[in-house]
PDB file of N, CA and C in Angstrom:
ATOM      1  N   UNK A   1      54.297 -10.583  48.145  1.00  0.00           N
ATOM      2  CA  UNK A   1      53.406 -11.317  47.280  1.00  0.00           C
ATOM      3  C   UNK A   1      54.260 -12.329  46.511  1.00  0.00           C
ATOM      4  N   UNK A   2      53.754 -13.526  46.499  1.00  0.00           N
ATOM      5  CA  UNK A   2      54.969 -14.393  46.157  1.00  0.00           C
ATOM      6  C   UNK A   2      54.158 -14.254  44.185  1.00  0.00           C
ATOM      7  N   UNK A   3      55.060 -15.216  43.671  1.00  0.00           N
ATOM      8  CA  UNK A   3      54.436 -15.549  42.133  1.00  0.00           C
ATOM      9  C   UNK A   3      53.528 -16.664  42.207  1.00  0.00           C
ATOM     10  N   UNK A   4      53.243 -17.300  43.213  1.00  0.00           N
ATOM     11  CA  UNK A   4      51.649 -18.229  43.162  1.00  0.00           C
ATOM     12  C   UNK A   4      50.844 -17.409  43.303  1.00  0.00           C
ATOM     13  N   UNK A   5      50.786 -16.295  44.394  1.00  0.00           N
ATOM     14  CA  UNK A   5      49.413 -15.273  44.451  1.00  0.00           C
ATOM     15  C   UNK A   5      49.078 -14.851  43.069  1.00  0.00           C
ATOM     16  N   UNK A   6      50.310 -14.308  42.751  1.00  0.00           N
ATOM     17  CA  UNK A   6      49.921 -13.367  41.478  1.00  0.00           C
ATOM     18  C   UNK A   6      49.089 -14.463  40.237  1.00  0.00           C
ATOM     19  N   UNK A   7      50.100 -15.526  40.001  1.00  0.00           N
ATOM     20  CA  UNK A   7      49.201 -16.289  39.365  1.00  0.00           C
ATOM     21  C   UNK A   7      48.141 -16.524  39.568  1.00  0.00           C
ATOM     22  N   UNK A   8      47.534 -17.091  40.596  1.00  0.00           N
ATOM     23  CA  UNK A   8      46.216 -17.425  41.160  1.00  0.00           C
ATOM     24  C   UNK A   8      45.497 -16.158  40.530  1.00  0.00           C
ATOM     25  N   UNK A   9      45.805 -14.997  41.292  1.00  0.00           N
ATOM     26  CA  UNK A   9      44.934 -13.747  41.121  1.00  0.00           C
ATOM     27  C   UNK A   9      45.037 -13.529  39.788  1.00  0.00           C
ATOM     28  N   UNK A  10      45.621 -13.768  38.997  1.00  0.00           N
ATOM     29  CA  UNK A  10      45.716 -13.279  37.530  1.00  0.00           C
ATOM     30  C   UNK A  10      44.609 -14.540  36.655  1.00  0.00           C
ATOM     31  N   UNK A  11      44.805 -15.721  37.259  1.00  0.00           N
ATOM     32  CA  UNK A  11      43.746 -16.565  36.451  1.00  0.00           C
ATOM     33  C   UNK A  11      42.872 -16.281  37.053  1.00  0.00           C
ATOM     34  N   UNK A  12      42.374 -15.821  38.126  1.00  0.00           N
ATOM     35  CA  UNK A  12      41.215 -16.093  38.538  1.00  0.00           C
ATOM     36  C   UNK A  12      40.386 -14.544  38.144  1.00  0.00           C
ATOM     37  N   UNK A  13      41.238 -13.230  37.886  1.00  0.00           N
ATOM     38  CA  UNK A  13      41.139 -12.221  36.911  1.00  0.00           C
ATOM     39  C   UNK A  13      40.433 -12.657  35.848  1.00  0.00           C
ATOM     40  N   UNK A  14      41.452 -13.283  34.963  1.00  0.00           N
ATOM     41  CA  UNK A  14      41.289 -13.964  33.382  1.00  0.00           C
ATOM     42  C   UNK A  14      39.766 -14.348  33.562  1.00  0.00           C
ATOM     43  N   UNK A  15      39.520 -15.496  34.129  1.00  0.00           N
ATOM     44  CA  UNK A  15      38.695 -16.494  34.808  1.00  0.00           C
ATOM     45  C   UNK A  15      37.258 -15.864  34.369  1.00  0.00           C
ATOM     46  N   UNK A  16      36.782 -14.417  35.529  1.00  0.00           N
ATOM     47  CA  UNK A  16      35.985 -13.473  35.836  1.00  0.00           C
ATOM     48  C   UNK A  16      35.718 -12.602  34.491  1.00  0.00           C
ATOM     49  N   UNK A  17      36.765 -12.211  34.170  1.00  0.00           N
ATOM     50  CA  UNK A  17      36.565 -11.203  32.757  1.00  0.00           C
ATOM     51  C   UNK A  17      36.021 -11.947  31.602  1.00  0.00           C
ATOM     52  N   UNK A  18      36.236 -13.692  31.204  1.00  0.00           N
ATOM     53  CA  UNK A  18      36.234 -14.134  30.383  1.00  0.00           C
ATOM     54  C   UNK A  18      34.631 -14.401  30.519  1.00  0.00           C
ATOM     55  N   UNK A  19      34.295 -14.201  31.997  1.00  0.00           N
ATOM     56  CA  UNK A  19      32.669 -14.973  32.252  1.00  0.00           C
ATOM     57  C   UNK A  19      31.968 -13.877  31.930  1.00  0.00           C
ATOM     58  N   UNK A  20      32.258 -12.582  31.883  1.00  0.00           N
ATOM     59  CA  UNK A  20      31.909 -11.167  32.516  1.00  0.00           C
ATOM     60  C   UNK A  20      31.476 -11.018  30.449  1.00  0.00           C
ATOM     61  N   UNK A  21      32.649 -11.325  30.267  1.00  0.00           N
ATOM     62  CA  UNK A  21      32.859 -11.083  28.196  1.00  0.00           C
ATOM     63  C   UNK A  21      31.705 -11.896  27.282  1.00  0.00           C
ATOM     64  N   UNK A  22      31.949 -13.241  28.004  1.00  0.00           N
ATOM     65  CA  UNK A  22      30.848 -14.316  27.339  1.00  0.00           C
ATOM     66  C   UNK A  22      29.414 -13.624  27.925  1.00  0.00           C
ATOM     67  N   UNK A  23      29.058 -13.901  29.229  1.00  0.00           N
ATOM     68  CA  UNK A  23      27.908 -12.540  29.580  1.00  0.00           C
ATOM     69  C   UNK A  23      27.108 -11.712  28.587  1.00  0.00           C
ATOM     70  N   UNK A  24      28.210 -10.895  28.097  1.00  0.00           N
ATOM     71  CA  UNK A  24      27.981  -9.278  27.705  1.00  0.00           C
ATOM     72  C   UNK A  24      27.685  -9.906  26.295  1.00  0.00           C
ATOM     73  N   UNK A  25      28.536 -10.796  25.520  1.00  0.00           N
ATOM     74  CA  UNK A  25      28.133 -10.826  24.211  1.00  0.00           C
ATOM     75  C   UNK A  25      26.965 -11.870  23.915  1.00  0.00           C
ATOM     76  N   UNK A  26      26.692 -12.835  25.236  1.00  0.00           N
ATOM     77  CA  UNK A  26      24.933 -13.449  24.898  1.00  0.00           C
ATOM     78  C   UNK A  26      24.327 -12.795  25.121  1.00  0.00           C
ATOM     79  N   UNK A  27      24.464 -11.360  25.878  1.00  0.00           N
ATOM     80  CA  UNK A  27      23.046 -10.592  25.535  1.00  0.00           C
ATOM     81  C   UNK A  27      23.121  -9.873  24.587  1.00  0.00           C
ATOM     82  N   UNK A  28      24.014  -9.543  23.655  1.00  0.00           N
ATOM     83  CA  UNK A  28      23.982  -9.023  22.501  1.00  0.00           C
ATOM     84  C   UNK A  28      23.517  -9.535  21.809  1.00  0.00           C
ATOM     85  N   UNK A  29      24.045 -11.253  21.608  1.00  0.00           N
ATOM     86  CA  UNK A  29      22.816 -11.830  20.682  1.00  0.00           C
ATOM     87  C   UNK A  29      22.119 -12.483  20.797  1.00  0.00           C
ATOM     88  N   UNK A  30      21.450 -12.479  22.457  1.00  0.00           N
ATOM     89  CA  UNK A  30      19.989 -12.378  22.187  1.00  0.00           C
ATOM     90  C   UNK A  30      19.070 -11.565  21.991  1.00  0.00           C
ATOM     91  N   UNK A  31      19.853  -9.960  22.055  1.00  0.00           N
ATOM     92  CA  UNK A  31      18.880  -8.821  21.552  1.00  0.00           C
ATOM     93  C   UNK A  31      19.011  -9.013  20.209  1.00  0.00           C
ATOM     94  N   UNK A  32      20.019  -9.517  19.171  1.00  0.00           N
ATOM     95  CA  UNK A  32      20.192  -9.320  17.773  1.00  0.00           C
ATOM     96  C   UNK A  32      18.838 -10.523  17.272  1.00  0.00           C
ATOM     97  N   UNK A  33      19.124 -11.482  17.806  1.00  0.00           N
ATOM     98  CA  UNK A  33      17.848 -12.335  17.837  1.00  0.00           C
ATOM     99  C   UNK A  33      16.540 -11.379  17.870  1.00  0.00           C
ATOM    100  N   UNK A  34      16.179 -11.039  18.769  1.00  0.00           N
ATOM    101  CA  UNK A  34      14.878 -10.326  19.169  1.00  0.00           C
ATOM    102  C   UNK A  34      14.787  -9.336  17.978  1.00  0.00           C
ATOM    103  N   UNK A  35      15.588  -8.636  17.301  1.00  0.00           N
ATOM    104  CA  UNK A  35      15.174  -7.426  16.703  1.00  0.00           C
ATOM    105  C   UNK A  35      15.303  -8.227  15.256  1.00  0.00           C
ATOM    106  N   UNK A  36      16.271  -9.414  15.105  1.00  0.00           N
ATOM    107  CA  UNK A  36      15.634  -9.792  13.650  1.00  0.00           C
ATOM    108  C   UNK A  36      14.189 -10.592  13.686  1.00  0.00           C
ATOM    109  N   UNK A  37      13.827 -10.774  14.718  1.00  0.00           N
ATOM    110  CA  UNK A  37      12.653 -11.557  14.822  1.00  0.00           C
ATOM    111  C   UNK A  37      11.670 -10.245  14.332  1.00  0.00           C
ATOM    112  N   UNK A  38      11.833  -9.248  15.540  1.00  0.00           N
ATOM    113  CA  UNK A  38      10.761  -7.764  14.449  1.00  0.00           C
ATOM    114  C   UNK A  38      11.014  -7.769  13.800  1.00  0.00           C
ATOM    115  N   UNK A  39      12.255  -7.414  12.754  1.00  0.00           N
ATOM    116  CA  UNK A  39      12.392  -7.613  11.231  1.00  0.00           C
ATOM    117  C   UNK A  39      11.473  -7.715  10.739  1.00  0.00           C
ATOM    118  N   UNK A  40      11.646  -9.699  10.566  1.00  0.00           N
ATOM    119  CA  UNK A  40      10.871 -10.497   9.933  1.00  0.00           C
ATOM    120  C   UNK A  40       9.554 -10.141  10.125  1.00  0.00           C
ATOM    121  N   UNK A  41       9.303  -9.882  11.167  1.00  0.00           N
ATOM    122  CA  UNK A  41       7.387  -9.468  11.422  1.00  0.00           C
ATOM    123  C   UNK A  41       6.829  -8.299  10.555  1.00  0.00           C
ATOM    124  N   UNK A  42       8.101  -7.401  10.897  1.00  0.00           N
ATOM    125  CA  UNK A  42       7.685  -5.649  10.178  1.00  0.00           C
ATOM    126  C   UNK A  42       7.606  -6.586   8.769  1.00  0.00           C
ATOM    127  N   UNK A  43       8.461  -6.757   8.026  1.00  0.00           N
ATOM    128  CA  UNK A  43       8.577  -7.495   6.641  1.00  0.00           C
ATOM    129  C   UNK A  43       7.466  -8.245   6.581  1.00  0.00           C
ATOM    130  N   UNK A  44       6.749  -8.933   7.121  1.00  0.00           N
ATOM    131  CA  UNK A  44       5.729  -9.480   6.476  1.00  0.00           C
ATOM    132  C   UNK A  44       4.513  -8.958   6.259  1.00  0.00           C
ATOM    133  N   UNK A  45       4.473  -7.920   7.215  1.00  0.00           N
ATOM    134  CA  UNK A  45       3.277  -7.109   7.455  1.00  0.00           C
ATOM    135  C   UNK A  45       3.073  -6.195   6.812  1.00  0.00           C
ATOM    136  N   UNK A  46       4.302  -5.636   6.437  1.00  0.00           N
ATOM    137  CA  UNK A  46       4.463  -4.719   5.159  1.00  0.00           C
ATOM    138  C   UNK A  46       4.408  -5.671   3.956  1.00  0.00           C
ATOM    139  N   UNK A  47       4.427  -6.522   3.335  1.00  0.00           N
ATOM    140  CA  UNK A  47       4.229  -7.327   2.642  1.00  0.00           C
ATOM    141  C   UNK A  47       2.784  -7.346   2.188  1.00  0.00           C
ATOM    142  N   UNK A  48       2.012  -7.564   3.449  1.00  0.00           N
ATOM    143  CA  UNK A  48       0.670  -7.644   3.166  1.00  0.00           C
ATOM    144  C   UNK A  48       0.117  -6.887   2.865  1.00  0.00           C
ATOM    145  N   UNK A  49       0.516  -5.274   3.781  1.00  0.00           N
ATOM    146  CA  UNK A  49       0.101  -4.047   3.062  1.00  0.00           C
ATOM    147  C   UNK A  49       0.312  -3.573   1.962  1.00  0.00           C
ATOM    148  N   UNK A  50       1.224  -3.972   1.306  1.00  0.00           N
ATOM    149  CA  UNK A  50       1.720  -4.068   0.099  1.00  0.00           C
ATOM    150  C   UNK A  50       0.526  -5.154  -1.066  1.00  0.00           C
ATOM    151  N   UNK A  51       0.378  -5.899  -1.030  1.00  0.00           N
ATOM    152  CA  UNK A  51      -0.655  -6.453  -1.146  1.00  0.00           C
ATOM    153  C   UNK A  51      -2.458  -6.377  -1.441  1.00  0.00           C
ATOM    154  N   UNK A  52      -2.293  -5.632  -0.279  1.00  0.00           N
ATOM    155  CA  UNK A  52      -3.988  -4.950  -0.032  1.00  0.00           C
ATOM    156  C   UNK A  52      -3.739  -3.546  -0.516  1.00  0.00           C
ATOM    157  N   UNK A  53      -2.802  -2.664  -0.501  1.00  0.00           N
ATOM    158  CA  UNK A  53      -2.972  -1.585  -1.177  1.00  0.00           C
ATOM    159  C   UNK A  53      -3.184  -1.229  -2.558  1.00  0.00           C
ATOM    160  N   UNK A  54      -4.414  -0.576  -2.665  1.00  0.00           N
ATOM    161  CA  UNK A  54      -4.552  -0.683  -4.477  1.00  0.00           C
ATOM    162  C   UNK A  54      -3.307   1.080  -4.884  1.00  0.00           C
ATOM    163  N   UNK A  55      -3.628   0.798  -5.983  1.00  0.00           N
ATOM    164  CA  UNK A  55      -2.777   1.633  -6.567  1.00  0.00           C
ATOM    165  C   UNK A  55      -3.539   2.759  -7.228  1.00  0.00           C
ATOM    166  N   UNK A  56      -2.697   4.167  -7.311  1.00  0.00           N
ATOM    167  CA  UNK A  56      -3.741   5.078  -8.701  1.00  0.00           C
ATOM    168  C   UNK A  56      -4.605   4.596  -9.576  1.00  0.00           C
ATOM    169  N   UNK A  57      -3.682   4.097 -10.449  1.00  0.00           N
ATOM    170  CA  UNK A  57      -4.353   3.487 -11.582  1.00  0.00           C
ATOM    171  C   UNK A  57      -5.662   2.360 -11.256  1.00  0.00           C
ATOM    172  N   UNK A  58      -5.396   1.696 -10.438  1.00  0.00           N
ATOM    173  CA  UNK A  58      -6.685   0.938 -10.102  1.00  0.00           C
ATOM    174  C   UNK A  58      -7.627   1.561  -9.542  1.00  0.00           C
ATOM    175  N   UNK A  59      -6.845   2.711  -8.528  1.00  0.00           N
ATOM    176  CA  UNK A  59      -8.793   3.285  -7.910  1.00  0.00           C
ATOM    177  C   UNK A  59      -9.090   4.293  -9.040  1.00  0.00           C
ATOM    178  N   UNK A  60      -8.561   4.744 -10.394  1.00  0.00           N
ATOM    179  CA  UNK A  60      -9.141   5.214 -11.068  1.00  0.00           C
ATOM    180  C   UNK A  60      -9.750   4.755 -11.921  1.00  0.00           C
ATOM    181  N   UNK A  61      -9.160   3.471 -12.285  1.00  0.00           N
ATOM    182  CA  UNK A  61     -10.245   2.760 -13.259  1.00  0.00           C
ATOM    183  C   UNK A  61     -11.398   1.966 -12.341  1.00  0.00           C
ATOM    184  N   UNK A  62     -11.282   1.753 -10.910  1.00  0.00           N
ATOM    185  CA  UNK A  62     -12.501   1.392 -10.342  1.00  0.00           C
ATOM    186  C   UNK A  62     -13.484   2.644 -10.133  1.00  0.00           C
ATOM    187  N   UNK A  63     -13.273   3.931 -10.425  1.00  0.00           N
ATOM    188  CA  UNK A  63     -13.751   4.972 -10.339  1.00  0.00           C
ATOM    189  C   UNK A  63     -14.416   5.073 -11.580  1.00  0.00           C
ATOM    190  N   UNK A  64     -13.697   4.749 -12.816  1.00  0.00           N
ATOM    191  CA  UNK A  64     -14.140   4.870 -13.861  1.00  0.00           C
ATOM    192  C   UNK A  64     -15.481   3.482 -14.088  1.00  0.00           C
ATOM    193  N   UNK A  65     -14.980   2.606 -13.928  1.00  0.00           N
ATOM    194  CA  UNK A  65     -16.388   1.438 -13.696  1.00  0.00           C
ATOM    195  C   UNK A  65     -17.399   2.012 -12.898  1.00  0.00           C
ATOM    196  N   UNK A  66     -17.351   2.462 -11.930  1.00  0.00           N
ATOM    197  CA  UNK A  66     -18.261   2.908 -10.958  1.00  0.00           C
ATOM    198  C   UNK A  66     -19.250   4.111 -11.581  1.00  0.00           C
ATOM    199  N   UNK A  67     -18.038   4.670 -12.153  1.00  0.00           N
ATOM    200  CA  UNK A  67     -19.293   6.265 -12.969  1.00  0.00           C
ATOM    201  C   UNK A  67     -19.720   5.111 -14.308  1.00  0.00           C
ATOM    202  N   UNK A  68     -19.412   4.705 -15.580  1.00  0.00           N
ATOM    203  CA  UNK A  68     -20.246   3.884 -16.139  1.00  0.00           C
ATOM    204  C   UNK A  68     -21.382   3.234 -16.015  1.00  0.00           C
ATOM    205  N   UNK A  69     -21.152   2.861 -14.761  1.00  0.00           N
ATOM    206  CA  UNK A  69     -22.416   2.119 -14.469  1.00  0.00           C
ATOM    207  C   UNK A  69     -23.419   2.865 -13.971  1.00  0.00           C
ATOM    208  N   UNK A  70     -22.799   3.971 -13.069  1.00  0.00           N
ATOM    209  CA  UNK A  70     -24.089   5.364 -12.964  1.00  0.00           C
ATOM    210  C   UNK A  70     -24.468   5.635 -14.164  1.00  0.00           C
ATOM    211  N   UNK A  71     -23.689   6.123 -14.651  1.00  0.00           N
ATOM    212  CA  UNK A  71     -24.282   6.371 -16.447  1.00  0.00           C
ATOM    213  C   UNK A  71     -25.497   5.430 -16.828  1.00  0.00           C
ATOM    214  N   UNK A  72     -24.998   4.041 -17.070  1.00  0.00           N
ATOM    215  CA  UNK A  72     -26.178   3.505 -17.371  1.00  0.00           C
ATOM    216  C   UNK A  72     -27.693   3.247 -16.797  1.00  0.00           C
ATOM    217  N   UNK A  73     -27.337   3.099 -15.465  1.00  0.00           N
ATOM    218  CA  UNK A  73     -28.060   3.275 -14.499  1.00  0.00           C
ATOM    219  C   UNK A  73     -29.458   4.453 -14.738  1.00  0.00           C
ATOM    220  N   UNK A  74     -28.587   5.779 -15.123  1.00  0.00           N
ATOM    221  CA  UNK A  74     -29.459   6.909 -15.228  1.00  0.00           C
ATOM    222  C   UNK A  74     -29.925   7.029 -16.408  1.00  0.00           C
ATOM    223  N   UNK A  75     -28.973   6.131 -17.381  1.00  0.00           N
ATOM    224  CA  UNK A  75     -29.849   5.985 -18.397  1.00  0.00           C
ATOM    225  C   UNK A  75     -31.192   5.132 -18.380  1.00  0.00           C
ATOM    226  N   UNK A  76     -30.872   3.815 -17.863  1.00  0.00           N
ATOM    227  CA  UNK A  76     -31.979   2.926 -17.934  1.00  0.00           C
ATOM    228  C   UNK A  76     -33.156   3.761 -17.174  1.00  0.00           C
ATOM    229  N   UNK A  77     -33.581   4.628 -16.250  1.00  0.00           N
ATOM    230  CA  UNK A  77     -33.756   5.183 -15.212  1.00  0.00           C
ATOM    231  C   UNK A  77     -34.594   6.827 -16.027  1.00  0.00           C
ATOM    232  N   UNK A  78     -33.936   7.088 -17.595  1.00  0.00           N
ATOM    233  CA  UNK A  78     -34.100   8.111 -18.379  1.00  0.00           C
ATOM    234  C   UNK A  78     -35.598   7.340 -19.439  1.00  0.00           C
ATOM    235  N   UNK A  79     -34.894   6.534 -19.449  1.00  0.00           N
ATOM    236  CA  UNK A  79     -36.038   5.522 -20.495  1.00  0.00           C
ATOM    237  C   UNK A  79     -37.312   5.071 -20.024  1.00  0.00           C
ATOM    238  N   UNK A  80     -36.720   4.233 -18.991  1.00  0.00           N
ATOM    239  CA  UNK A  80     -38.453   4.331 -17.986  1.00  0.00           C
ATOM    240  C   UNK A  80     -39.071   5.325 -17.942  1.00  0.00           C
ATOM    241  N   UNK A  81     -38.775   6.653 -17.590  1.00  0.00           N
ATOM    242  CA  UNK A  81     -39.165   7.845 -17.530  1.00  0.00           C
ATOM    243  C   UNK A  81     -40.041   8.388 -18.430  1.00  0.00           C
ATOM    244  N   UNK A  82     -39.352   7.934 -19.952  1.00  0.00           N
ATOM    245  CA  UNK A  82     -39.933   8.472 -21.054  1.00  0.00           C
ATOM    246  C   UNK A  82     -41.220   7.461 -21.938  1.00  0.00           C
ATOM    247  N   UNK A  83     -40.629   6.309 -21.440  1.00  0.00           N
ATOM    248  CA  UNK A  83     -41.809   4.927 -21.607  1.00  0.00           C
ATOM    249  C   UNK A  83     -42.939   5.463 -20.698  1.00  0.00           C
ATOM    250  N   UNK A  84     -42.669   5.977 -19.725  1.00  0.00           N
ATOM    251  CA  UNK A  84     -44.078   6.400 -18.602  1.00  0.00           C
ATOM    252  C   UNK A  84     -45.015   7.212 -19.319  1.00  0.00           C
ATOM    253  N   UNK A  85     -43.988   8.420 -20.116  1.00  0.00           N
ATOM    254  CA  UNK A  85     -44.715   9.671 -20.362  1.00  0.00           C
ATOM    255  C   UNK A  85     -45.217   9.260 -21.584  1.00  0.00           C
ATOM    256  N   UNK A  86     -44.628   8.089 -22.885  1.00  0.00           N
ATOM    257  CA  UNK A  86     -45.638   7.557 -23.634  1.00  0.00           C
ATOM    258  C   UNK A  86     -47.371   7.126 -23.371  1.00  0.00           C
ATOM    259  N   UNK A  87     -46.835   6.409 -22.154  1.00  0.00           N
ATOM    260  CA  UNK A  87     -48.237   5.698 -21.986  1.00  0.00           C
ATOM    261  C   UNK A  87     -49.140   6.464 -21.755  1.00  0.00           C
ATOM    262  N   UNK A  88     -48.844   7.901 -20.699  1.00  0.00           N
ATOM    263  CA  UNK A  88     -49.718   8.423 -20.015  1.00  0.00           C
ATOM    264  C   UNK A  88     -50.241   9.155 -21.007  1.00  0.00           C
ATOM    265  N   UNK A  89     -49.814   9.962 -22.090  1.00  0.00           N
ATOM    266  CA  UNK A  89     -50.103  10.667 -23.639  1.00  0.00           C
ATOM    267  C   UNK A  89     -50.884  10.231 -24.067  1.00  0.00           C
TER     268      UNK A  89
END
């Protein structure tokens, strides 16, 4: 084997590994791409749910509006009742 083979074969080694290396690490980041792209998606979407989710305190004070207004409701509803039984007396 003279020292041109070896050279040859050694760049053309180099050559292969270097294509083989560049290869391996664009698909790394084009998967790193792809999964910050979900990221960003999960993050916004949780964002929104974040957003639209009410909290304790709000579904209890919308709980609490909600019985008030039954209250009055059964009040107004108590009065008619008793306005009826005037008239009919």
């Amino acid at each position: 084997m003279t020292p041109i083979d070896f050279e040859f074969g050694f760049k053309t080694l180099w050559g292969l590994a270097t294509a083989a290396g560049w290869f391996w690490i664009n698909g790394i980041s084009g998967r790193l791409k792809e999964a910050e792209k979900d990221r960003a998606d999960l993050r916004r979407e949780l964002h929104d749910v974040k957003l639209d989710y009410s909290t304790k305190a709000e579904a209890r004070a919308d709980r609490d509006t909600i019985n008030r207004q039954l209250n009055r409701i059964e009040d107004k509803l108590d009065k008619l009742a008793e306005r009826k039984a005037d008239k009919s007396t």
